[in-house]
C-alpha atoms as a PDB file:
ATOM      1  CA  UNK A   1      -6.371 -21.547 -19.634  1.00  0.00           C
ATOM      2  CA  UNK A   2     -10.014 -20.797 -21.551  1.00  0.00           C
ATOM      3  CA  UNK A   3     -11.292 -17.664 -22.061  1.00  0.00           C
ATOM      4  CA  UNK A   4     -13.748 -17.631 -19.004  1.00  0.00           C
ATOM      5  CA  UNK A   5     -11.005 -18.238 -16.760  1.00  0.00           C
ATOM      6  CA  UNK A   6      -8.600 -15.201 -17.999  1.00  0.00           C
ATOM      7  CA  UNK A   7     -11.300 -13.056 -17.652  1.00  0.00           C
ATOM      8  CA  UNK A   8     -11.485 -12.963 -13.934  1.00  0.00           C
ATOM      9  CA  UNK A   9      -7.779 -12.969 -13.756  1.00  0.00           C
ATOM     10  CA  UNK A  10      -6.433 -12.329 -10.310  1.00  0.00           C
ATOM     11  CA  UNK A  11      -9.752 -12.247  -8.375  1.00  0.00           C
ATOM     12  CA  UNK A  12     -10.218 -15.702  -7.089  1.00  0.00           C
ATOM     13  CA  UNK A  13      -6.586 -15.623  -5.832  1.00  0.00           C
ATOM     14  CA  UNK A  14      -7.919 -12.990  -3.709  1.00  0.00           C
ATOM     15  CA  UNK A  15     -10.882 -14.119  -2.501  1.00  0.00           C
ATOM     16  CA  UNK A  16      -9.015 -17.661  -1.332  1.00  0.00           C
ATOM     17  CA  UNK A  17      -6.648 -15.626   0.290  1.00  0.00           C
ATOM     18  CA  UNK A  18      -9.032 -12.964   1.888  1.00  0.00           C
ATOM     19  CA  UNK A  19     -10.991 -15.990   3.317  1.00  0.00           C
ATOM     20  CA  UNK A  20      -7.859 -17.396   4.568  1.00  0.00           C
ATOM     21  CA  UNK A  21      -6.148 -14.219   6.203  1.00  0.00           C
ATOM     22  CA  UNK A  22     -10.200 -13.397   8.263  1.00  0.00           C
ATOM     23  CA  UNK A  23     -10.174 -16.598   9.112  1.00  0.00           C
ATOM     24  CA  UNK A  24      -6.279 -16.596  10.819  1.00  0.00           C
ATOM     25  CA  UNK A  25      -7.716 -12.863  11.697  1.00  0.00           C
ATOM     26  CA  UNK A  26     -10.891 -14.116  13.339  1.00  0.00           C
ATOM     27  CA  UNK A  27      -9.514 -17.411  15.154  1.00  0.00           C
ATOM     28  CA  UNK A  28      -5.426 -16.657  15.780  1.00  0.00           C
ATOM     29  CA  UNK A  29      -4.115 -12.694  15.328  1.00  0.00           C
ATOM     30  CA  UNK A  30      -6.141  -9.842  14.307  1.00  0.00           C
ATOM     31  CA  UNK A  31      -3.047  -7.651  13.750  1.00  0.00           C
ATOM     32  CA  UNK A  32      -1.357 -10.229  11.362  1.00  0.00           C
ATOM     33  CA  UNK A  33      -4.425 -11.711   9.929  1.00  0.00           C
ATOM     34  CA  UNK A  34      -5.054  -8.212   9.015  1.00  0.00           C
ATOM     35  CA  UNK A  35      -1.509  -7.269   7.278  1.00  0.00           C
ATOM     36  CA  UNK A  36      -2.019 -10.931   5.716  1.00  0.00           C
ATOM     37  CA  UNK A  37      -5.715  -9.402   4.033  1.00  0.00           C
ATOM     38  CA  UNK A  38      -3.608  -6.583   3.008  1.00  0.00           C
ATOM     39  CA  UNK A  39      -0.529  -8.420   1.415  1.00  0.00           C
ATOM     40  CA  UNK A  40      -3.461 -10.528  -0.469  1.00  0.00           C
ATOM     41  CA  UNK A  41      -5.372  -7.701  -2.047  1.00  0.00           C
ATOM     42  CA  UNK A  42      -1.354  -5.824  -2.894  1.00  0.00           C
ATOM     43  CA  UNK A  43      -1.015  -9.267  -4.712  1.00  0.00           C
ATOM     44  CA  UNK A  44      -3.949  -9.108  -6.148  1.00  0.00           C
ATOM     45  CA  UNK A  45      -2.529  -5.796  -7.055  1.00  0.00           C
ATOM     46  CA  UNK A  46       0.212  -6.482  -8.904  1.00  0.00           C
ATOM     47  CA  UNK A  47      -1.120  -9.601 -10.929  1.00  0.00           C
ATOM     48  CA  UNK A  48      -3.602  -7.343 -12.084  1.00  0.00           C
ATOM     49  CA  UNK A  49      -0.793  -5.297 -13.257  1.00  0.00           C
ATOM     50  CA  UNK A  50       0.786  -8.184 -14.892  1.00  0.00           C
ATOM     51  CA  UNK A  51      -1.828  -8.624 -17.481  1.00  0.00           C
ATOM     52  CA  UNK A  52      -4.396 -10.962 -15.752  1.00  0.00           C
ATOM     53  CA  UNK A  53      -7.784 -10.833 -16.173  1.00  0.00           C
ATOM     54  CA  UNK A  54      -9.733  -9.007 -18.996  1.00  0.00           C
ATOM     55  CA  UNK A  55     -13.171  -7.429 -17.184  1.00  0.00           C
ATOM     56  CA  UNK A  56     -14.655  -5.030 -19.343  1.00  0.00           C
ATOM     57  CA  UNK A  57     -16.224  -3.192 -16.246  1.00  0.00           C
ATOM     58  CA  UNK A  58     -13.465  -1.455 -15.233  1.00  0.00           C
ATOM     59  CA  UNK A  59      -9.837  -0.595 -16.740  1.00  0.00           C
ATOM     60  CA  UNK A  60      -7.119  -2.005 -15.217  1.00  0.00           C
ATOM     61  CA  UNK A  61      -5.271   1.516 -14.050  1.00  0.00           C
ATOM     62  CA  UNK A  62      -8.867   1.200 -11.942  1.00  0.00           C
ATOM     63  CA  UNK A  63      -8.357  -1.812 -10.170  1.00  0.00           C
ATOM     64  CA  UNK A  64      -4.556  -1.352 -10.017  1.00  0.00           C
ATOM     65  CA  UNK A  65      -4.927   1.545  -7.752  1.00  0.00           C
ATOM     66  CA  UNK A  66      -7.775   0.479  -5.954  1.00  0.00           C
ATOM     67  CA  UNK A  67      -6.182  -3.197  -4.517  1.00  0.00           C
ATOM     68  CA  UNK A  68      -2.651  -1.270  -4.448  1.00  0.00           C
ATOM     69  CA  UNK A  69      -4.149   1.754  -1.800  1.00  0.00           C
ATOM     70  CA  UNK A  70      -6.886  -0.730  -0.398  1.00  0.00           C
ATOM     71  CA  UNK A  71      -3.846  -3.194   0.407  1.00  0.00           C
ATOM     72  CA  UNK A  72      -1.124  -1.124   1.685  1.00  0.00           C
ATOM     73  CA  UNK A  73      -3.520   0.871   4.163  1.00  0.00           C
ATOM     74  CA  UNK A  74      -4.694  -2.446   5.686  1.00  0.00           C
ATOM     75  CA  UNK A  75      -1.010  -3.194   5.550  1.00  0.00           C
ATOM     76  CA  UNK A  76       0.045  -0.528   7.701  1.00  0.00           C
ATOM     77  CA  UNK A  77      -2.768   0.155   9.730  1.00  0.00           C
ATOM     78  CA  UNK A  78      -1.836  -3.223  10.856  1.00  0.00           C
ATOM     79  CA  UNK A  79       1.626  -2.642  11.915  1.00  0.00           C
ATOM     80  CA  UNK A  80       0.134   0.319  13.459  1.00  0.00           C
ATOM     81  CA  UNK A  81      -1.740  -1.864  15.853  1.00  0.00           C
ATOM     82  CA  UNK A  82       0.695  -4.026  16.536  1.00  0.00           C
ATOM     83  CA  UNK A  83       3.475  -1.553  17.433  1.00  0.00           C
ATOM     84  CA  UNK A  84       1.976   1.499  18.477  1.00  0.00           C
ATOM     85  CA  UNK A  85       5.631   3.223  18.717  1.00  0.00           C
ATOM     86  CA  UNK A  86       5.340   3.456  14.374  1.00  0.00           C
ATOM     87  CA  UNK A  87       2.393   5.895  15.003  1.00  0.00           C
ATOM     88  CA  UNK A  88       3.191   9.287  13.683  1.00  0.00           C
ATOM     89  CA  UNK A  89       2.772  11.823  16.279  1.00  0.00           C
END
């Protein structure tokens, strides 16, 4: 892997897989094209964690937390859709 590529890391993972999970959103099952979006960007998430990528925008404890909280609320705000009955009261 060269240098230009290990900079973006994780990123173009997600964006294959965001493109992907609208598109099953957009043509098949909002709800699960949704939690799929959401799954994507936790991925994104944790390979971040793991060490990929070297952006010298941001840290990485910045993007970490960012995909991680991004991810899991389109996660369960998902579920939420799809079975009502997990809504808290």
């Amino acid at each position: 892997m060269s240098a230009i590529d290990d900079r973006w890391g994780p990123y173009p993972l997600v964006l294959a897989g965001a493109v992907l999970a609208v598109t099953y959103a957009a043509l098949v099952d909002p709800e699960w094209g949704g939690f799929a979006l959401g799954a994507v960007i936790a991925l994104g998430a944790v390979l971040r964690l793991a060490g990929g990528g070297r952006l010298a925008v941001r840290k990485k404890a910045t993007d970490v937390v960012t995909l991680a909280v991004l991810g899991i609320a389109l996660m369960g705000g998902s579920l939420v859709l799809e079975y009502p009955s997990l809504m808290p009261l």
